[in-house]
C-alpha atoms as a PDB file:
ATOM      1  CA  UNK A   1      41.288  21.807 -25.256  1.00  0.00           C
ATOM      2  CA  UNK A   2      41.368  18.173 -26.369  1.00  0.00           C
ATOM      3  CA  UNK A   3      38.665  16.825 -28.378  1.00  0.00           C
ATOM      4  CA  UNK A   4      37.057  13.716 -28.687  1.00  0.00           C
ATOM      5  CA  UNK A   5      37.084  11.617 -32.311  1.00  0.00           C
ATOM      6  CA  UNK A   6      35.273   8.805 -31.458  1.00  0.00           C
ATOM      7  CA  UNK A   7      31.867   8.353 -32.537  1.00  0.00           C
ATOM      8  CA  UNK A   8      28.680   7.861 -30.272  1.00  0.00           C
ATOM      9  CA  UNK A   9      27.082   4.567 -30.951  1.00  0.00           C
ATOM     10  CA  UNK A  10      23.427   4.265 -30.337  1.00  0.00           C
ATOM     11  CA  UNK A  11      22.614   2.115 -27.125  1.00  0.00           C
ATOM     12  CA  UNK A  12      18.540   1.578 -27.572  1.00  0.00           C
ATOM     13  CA  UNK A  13      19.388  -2.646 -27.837  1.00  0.00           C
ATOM     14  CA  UNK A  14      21.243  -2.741 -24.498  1.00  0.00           C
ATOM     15  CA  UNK A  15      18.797  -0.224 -23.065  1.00  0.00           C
ATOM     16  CA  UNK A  16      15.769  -2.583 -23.886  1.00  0.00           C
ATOM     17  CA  UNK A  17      17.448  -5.501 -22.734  1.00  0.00           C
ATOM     18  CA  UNK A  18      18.537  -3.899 -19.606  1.00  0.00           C
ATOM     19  CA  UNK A  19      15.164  -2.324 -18.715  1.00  0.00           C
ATOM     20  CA  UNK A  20      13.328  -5.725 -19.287  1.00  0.00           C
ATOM     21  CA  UNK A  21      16.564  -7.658 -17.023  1.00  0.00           C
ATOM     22  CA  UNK A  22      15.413  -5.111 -14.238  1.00  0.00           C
ATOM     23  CA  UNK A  23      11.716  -5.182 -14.634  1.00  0.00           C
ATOM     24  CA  UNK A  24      11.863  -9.264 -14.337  1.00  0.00           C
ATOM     25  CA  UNK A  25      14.204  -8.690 -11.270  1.00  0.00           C
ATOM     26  CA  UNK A  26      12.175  -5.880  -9.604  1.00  0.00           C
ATOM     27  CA  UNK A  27       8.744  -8.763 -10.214  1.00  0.00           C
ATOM     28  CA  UNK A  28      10.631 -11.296  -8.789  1.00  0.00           C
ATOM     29  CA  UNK A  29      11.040  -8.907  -5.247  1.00  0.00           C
ATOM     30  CA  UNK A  30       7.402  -8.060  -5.219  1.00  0.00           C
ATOM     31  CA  UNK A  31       6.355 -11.524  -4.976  1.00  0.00           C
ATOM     32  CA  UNK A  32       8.331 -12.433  -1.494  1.00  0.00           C
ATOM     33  CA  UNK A  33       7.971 -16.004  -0.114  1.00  0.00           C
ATOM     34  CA  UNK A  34       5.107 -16.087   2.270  1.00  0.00           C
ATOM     35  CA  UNK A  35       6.418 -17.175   5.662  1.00  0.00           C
ATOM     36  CA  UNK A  36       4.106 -18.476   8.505  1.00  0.00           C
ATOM     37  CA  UNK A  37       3.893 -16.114  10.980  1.00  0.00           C
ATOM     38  CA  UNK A  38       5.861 -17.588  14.468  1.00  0.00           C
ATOM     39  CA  UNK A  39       4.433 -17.020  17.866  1.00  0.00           C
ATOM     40  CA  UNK A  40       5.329 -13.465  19.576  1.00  0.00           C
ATOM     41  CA  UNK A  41       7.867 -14.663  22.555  1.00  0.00           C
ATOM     42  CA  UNK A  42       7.398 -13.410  25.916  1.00  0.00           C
ATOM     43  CA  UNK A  43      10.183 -10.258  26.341  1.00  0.00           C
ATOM     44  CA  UNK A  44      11.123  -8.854  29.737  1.00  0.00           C
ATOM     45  CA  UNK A  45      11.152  -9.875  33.057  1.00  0.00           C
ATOM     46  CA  UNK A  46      10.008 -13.622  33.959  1.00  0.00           C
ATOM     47  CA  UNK A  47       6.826 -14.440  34.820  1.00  0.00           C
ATOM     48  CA  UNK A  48       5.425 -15.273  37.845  1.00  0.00           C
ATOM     49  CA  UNK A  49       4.543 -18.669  38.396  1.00  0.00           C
ATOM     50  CA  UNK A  50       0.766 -19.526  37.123  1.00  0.00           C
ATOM     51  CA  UNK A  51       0.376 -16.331  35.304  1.00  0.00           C
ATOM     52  CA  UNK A  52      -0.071 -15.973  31.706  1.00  0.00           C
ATOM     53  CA  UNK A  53       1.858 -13.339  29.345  1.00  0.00           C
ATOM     54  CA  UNK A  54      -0.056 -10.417  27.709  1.00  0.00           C
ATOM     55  CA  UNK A  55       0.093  -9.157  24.485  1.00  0.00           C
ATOM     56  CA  UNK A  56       1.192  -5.347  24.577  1.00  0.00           C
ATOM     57  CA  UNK A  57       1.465  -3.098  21.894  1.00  0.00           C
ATOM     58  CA  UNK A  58       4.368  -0.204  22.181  1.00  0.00           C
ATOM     59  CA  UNK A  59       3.344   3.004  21.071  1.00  0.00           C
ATOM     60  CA  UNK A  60       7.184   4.406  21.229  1.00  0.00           C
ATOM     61  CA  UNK A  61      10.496   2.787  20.388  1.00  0.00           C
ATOM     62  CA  UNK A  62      11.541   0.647  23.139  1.00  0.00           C
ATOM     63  CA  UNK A  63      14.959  -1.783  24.182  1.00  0.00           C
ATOM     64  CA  UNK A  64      14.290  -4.792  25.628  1.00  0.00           C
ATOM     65  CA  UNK A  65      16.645  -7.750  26.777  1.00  0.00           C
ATOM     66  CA  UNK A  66      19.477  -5.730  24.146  1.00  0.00           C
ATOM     67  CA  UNK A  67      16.412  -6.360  21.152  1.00  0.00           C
ATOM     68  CA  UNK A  68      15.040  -2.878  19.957  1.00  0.00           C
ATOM     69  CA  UNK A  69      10.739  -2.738  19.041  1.00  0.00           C
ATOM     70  CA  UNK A  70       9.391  -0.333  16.928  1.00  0.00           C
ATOM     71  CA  UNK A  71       6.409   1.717  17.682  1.00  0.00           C
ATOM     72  CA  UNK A  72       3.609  -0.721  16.500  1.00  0.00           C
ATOM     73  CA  UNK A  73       5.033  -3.819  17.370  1.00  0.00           C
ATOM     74  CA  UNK A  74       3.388  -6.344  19.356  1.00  0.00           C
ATOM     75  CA  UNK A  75       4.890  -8.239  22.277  1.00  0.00           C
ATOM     76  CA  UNK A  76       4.339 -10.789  25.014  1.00  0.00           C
ATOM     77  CA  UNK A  77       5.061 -10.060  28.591  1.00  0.00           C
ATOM     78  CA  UNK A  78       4.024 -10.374  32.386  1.00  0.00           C
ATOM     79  CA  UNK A  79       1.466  -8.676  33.723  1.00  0.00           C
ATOM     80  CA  UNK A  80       3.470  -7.051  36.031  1.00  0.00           C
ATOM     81  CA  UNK A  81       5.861  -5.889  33.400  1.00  0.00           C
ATOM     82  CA  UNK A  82       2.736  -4.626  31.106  1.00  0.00           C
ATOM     83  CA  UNK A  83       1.628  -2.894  33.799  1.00  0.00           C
ATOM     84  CA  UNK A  84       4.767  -0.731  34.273  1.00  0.00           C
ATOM     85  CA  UNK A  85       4.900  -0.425  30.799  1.00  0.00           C
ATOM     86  CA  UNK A  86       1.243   1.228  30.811  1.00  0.00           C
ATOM     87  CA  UNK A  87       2.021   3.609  33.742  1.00  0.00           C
ATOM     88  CA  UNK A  88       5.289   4.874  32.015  1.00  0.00           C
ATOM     89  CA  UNK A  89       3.049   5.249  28.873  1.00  0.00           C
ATOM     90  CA  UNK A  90       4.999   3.123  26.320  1.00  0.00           C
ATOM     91  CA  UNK A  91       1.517   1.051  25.464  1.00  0.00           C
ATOM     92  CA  UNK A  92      -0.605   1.841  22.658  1.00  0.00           C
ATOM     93  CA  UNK A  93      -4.287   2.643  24.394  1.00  0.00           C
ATOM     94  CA  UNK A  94      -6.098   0.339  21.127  1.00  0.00           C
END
């Protein structure tokens, strides 16, 4: 068995310094740029001349257009298309 002859240096400077690079870094994270919020776009089929879109929010995963919504997420559509939507139970009832 080979053995080792080096000696272990202590590494409590470069510990400290490394633990306060990180904490500055992890501060800097928490603190994200606050972005104005855009409006929610109208997803789905088209609407029908002179009606407005309604906001809907999914209560399961859904794909729409090839974009993927998470349970929670709010979205813009016709009323047709939000009505579907409520009959095949993908609407949150809030």
């Amino acid at each position: 068995m080979a053995t080792n002859t080096t000696t272990k240096k202590t590494a409590t400077a470069t510990t400290t310094a490394a633990s306060e690079s990180v904490t500055e870094a992890i501060t800097a994270e928490a603190r994200p740029e606050h972005t104005p919020t855009r409006p929610v776009p109208v997803v789905g089929p088209s609407l029908i001349e002179g009606k407005e879109p309604v906001p809907v929010t999914l209560s399961h995963h859904l794909r729409i257009d090839g974009a993927d919504y998470q349970p929670g997420s709010q979205v813009r559509v016709s009323p047709d298309y939000a009505r579907r939507l409520r009959t095949q139970g993908y609407t949150s009832r809030t």
